[in-house]
Protein backbone atom coordinates (compact mmCIF):
# COMPACT_ATOMS: atom_id res chain seq x y z
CA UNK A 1 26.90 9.36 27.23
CA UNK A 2 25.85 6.08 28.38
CA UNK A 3 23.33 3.22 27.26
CA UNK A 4 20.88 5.02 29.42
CA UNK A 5 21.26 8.19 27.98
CA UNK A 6 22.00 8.01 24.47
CA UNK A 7 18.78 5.94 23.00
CA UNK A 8 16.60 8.16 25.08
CA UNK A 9 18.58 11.60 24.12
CA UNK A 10 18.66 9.98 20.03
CA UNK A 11 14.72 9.44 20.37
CA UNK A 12 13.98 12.75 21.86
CA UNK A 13 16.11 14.73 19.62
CA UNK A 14 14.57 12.73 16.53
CA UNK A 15 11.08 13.06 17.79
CA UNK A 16 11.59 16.81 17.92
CA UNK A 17 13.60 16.92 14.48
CA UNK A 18 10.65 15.17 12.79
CA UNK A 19 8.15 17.47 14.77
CA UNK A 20 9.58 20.71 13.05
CA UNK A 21 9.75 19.13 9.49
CA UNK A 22 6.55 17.80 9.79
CA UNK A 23 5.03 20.76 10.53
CA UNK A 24 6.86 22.62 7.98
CA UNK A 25 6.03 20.25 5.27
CA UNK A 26 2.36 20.33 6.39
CA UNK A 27 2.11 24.19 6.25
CA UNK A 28 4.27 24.22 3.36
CA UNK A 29 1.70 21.35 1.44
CA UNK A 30 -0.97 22.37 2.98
CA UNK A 31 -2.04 19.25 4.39
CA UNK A 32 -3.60 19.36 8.09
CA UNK A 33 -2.50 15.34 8.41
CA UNK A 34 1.45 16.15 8.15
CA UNK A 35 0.76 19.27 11.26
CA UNK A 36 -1.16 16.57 13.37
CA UNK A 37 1.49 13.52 12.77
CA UNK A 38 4.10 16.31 13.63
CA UNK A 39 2.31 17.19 17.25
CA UNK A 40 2.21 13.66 17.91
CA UNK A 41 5.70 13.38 17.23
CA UNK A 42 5.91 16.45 20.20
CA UNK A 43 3.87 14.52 22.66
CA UNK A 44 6.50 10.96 22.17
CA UNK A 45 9.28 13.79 22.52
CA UNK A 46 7.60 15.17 25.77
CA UNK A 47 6.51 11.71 27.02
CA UNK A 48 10.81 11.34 26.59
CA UNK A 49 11.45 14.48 27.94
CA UNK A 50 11.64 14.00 31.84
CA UNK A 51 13.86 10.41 31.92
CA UNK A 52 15.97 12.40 29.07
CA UNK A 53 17.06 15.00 30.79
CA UNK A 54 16.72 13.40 34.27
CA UNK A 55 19.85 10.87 33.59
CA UNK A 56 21.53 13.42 31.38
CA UNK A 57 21.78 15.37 35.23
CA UNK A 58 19.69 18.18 34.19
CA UNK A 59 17.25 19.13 36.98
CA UNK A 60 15.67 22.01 35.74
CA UNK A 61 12.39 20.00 35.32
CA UNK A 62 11.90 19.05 39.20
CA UNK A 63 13.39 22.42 40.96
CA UNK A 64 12.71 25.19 38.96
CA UNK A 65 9.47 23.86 37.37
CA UNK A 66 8.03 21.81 40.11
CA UNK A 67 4.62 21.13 39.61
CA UNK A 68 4.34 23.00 36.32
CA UNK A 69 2.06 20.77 34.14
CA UNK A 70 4.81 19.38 31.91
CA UNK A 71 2.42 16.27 31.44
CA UNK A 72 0.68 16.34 27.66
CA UNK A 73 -0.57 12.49 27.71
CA UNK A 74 -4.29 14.23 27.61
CA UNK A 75 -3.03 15.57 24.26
CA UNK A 76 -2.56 12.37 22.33
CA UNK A 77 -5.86 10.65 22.64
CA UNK A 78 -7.58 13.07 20.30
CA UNK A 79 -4.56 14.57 18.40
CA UNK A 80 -4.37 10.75 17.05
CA UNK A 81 -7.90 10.47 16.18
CA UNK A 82 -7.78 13.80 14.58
CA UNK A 83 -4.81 12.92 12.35
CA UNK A 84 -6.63 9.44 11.08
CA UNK A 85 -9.44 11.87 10.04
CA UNK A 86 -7.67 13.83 8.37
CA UNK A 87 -5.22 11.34 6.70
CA UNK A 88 -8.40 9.84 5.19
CA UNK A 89 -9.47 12.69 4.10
CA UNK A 90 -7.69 15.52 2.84
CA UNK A 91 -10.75 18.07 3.36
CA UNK A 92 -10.94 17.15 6.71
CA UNK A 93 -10.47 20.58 8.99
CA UNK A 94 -10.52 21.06 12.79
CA UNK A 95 -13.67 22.66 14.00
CA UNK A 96 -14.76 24.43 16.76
CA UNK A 97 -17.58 21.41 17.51
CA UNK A 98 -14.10 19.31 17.75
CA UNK A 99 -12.87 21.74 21.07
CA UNK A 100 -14.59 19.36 23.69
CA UNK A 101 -12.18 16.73 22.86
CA UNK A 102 -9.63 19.09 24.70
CA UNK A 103 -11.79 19.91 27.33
CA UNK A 104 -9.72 17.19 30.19
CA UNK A 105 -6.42 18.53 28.93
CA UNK A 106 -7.45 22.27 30.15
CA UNK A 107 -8.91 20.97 33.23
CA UNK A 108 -5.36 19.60 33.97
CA UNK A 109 -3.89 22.51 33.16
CA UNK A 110 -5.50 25.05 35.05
CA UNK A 111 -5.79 22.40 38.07
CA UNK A 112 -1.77 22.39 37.98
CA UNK A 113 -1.37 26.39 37.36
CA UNK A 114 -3.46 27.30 40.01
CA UNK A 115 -1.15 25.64 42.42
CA UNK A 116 2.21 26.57 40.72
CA UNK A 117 1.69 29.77 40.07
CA UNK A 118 1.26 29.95 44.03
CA UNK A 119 4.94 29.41 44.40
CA UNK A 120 7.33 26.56 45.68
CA UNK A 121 6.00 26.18 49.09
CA UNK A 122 2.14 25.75 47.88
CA UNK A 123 3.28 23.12 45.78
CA UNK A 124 5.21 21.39 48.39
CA UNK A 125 2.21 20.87 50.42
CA UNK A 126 0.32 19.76 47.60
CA UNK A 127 2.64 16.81 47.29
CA UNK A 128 2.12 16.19 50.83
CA UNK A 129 -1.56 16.16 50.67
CA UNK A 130 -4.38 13.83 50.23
CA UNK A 131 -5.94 15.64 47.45
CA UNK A 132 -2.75 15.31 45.20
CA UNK A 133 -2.91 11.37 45.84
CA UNK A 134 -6.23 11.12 44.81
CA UNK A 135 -5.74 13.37 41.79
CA UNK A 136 -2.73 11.74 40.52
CA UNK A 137 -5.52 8.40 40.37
CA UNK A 138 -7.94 10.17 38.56
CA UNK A 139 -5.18 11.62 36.01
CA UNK A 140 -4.26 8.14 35.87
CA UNK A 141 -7.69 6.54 35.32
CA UNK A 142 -8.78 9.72 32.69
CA UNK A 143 -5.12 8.87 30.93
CA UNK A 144 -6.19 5.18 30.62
CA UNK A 145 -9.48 6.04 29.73
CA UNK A 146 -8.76 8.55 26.67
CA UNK A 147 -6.47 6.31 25.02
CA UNK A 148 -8.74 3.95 25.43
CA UNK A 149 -11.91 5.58 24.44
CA UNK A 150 -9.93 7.48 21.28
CA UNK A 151 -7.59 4.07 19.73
CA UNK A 152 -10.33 2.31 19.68
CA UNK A 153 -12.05 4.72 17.61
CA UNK A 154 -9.38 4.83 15.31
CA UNK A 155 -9.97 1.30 15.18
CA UNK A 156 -12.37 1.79 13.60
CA UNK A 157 -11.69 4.13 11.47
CA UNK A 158 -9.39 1.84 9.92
CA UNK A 159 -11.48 -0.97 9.36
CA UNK A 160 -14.15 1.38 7.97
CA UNK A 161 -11.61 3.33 5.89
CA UNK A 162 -10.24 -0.56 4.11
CA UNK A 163 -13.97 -1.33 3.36
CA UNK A 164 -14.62 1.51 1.80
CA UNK A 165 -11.71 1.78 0.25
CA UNK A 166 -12.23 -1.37 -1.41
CA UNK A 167 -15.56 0.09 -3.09
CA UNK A 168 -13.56 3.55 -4.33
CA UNK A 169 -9.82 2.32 -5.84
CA UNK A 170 -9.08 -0.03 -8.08
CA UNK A 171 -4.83 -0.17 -7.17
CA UNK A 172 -5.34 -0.44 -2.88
CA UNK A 173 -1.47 -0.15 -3.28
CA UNK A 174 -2.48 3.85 -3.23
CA UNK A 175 -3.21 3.48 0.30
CA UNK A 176 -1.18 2.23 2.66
CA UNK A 177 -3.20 0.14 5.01
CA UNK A 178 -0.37 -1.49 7.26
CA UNK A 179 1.14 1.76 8.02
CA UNK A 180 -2.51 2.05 10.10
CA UNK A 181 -2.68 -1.17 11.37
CA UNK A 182 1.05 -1.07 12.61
CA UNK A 183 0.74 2.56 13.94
CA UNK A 184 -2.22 1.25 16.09
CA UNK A 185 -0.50 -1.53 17.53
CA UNK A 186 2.50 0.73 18.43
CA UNK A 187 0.98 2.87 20.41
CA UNK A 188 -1.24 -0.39 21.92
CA UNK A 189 1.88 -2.05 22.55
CA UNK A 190 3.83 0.90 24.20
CA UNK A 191 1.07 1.71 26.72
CA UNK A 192 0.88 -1.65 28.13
CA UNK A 193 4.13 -1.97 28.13
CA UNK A 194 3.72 1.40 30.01
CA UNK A 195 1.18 0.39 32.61
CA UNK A 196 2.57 -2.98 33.09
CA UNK A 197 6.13 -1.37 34.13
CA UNK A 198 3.69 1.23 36.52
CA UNK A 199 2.29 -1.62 38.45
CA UNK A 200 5.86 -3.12 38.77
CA UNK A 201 6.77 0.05 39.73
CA UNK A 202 4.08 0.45 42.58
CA UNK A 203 4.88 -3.52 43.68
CA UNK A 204 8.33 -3.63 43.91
CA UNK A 205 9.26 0.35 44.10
CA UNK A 206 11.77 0.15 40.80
CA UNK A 207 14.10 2.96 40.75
CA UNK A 208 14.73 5.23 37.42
CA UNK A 209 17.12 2.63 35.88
CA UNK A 210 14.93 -0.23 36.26
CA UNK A 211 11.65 2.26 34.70
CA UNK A 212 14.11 2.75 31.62
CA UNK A 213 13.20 -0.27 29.99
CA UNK A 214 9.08 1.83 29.22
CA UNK A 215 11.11 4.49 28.48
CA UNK A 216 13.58 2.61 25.56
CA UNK A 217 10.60 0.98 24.21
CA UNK A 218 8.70 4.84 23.85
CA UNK A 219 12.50 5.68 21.60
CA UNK A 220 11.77 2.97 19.46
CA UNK A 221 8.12 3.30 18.90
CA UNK A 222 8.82 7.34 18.25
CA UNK A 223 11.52 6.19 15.85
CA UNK A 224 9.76 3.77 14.25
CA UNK A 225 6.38 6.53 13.61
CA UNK A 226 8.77 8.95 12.92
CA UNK A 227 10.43 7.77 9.70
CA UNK A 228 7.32 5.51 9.04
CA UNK A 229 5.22 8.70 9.53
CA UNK A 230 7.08 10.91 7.29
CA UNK A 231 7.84 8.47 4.45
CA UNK A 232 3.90 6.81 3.89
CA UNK A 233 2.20 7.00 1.29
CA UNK A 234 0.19 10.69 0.59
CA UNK A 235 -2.78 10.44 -1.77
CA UNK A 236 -4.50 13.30 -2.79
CA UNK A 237 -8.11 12.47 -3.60
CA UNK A 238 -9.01 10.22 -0.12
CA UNK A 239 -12.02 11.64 0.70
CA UNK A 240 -13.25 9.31 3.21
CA UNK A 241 -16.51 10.87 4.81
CA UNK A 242 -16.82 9.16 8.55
CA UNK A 243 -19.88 10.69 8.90
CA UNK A 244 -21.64 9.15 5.68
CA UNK A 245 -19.47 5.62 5.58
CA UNK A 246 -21.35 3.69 8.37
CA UNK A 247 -24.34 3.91 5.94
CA UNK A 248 -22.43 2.92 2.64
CA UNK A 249 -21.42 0.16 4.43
CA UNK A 250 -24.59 -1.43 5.97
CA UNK A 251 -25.78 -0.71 1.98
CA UNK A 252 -23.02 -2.66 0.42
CA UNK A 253 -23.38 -5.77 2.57
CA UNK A 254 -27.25 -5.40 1.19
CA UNK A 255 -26.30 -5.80 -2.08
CA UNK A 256 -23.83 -7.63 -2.25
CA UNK A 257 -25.82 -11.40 -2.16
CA UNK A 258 -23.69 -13.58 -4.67
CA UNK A 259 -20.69 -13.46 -7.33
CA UNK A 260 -23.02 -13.64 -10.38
CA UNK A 261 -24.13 -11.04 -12.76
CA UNK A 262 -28.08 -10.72 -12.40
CA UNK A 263 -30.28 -7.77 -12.94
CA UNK A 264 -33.26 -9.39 -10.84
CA UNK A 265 -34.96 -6.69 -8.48
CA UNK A 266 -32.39 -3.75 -9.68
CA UNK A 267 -33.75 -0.60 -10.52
CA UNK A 268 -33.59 0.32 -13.87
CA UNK A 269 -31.34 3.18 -13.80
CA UNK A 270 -28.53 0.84 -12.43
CA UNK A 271 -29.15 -1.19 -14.99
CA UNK A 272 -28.96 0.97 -17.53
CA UNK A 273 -25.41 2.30 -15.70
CA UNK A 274 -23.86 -1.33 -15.48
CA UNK A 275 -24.78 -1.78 -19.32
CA UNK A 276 -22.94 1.37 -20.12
CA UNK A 277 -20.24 0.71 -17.74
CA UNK A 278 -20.28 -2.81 -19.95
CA UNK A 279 -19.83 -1.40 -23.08
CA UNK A 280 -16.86 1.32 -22.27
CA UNK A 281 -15.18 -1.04 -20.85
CA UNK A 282 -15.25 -3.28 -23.85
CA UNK A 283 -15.12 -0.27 -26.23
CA UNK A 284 -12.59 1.84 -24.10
CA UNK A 285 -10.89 -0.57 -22.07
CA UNK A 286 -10.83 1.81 -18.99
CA UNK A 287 -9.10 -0.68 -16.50
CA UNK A 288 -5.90 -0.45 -18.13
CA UNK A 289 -5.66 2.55 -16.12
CA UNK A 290 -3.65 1.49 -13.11
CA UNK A 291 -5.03 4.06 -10.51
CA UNK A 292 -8.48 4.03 -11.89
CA UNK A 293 -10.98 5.05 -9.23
CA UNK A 294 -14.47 5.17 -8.38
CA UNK A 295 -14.45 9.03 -8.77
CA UNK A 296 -13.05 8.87 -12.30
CA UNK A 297 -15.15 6.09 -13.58
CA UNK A 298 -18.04 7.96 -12.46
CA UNK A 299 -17.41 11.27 -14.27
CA UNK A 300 -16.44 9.78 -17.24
CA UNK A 301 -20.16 7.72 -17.22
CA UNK A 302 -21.75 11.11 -16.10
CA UNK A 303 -23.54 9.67 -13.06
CA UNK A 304 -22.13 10.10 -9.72
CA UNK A 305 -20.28 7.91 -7.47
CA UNK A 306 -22.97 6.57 -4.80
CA UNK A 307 -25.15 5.25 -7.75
CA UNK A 308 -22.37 3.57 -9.74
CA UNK A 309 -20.88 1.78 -6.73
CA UNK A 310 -24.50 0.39 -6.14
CA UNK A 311 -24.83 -0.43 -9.88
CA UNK A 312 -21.71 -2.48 -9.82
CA UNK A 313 -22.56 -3.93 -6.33
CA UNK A 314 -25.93 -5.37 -7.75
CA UNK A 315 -25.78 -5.90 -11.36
CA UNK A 316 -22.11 -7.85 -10.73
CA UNK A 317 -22.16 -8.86 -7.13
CA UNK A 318 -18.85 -7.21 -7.23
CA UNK A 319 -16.96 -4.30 -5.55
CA UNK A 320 -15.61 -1.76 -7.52
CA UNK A 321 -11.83 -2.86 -6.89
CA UNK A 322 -13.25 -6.27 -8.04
CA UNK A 323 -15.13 -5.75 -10.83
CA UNK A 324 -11.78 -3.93 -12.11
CA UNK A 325 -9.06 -6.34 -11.00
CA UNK A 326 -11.41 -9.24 -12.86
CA UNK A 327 -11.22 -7.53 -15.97
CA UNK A 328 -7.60 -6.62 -15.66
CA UNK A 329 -7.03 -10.86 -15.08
CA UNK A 330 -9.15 -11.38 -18.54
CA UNK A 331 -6.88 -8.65 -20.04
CA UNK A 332 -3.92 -10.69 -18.77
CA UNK A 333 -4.79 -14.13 -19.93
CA UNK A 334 -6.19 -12.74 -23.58
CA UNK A 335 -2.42 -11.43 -23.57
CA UNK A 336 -0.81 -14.10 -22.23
CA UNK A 337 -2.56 -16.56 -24.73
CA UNK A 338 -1.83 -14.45 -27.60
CA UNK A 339 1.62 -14.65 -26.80
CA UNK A 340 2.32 -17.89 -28.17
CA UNK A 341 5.99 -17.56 -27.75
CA UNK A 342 6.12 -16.32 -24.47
CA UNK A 343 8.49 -13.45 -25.86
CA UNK A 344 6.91 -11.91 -22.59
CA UNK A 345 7.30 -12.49 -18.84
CA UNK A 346 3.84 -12.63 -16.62
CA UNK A 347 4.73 -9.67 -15.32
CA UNK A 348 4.91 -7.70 -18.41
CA UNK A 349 1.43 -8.75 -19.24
CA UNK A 350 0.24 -8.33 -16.11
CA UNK A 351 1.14 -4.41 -15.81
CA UNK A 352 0.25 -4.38 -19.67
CA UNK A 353 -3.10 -5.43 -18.35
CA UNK A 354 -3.46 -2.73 -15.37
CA UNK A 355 -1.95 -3.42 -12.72
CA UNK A 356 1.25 -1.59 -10.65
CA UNK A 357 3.19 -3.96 -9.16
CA UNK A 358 3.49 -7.26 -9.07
CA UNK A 359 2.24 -8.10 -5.48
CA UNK A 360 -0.93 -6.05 -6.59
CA UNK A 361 -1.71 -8.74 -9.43
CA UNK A 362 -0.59 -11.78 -7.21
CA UNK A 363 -3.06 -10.77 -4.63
CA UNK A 364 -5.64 -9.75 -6.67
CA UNK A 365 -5.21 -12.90 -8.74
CA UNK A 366 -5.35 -15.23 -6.03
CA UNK A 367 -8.50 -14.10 -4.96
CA UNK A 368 -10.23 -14.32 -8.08
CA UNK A 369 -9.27 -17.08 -9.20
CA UNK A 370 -8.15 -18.89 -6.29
CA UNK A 371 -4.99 -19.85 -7.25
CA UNK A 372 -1.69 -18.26 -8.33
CA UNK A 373 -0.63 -16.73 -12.09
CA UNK A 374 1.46 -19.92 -12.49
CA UNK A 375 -0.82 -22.62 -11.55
CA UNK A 376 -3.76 -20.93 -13.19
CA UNK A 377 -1.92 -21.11 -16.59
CA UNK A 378 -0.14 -24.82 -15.99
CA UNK A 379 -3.98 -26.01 -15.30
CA UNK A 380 -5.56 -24.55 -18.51
């Protein structure tokens, strides 16, 4: 054990401990998301695997299985774009249309094979050769390429996936956006680090010790996914559709022209809908329910989801989580007024009125009304 050796044997070992439960919880929940995050978890451990085992003096990876096709970096690209589908949506399932997105991996595989399986010697002289020099380039350049081509699609995905969500869920606290954002910028993070340590590499012809440093920040960033990974948030009814959301989207900035409520050019079945959503709120008081959702509201008015959202969006002006969050804030300062002698704390009131936590009412406060609880209240 050394300092080389033990954060890189500690983030292997943990990347292939969270790899099997992952995959056992997945199987065992039936949830395709857990499987994927676990295979990522693989990749980190194999991206580990050759500096692990190289300073822990095992050579078994360079004699024996020279120019076996240990690399799985093709692997990631779509294995992470696959898991953001399906963490957004829990009926999301591989299909065979999906296959092409393996399609360079195989290539790579059966390039490396067909020389391996040729023995030592032909392997030898494929190291010696022009054609592995340019190959290794191309590997590089399809490597940079797919993760690329497939982060910034989940990219996208997540700033899709936080619009809509904002449209679907009153209590966003359901979802947890950062662990996204932050899983993004991980992975952004560790493959510049990555190629900036290559091109150090190739200048001034580091040896293994001084490549250690990409290799300690790859330990931490498998860690840090690892117990981030396993420990998020899991909700059951995301249903995010990627193929139907561009055109929600491009809808809801259409109708969504001002902050007042106004019934000018609306259809009359959506006005009809926001007059009945109106009155059950008033009679029913619906947004007391703290994880309220689109899906719920919408079977409980008998209509369906697309036409509600666009009833809210152009009667109020408002978003779904909006619209709800404003009537939990009336709920909480009716309460808080009624309580002349403050027997209650803001916070009381405020999950009395809706919402889950206080950061949830803070936020959603501040953006209503543009100014905190406390201040609100001191200036009325």
């Amino acid at each position: 054990m050394s300092i080389y050796t033990t954060p890189l044997q500690f983030g292997y070992f943990f990347s292939l401990l969270l790899w099997i439960l992952l995959l056992i919880r997945g199987y065992k929940n039936q949830r395709l998301s857990d499987k994927l995050l676990g295979w990522i978890m693989f990749i980190l451990a194999m991206e580990l695997q050759d500096y692990t085992f190289g300073f822990a003096g095992i050579n078994f990876l360079w004699n024996e299985l020279n120019g076996f096709p240990r690399s799985v970096s093709l692997l990631f690209g779509p294995i992470v774009y696959f898991y953001f589908l399906a963490q957004t949506n829990r009926s999301f399932v591989l299909k065979k249309t999906h296959l092409w997105h393996f399609l360079p991996y195989v290539a790579y595989v059966l390039y490396k094979l067909f020389f391996f399986l040729q023995g030592p010697e032909r392997v030898e002289i494929l190291h010696q050769s022009t054609l592995d020099l340019v190959m290794t380039y191309v590997l590089r350049i399809c490597l940079i390429g797919s993760f690329v081509y497939y982060l910034s699609k989940c990219s996208s995905i997540y700033r899709k996936y936080r619009k809509w969500s904002l449209d679907q869920f009153s209590n966003l606290e359901l979802i947890d956006f950062k662990w996204f954002r932050n899983f993004i910028f991980c992975m952004i993070f560790w493959l510049i680090f990555r190629e900036f340590m290559h091109v150090m590499d190739v200048i001034f012809e580091l040896d293994f010790y001084q490549d250690w440093w990409w290799n300690l920040a790859l330990a931490a960033v498998a860690i840090y996914i690892g117990l981030k990974g396993f420990s998020q948030k899991q909700p059951a009814r995301i249903s995010f559709d990627l193929d139907k959301v561009d055109s929600f989207i491009k809808h809801e900035a259409s109708v969504l022209p001002e902050k007042t409520v106004s019934t000018k050019g609306v259809d009359s079945e959506k006005v009809q809908i926001a007059k009945k959503l109106k009155e059950i709120m008033e009679n029913d008081s619906l947004y007391l329910q703290p994880e309220l959702s689109l899906q719920e509201l919408a079977q409980y008015l008998q209509t369906n989801p697309a036409l509600l959202s666009a009833a809210i969006n152009q009667v109020f002006g408002k978003n779904f989580n909006e619209y709800i969050n404003g009537l939990r804030i009336d709920e909480f300062v009716r309460k808080y007024n009624a309580d002349s002698n403050h027997r209650f704390t803001l916070l009381s009131h405020a999950l009395d009125s809706g919402f889950n936590s206080k950061a949830t009412f803070n936020r959603a406060f501040k953006k209503i009304k543009g100014s905190s609880p406390q201040e609100f209240l001191n200036s009325q």
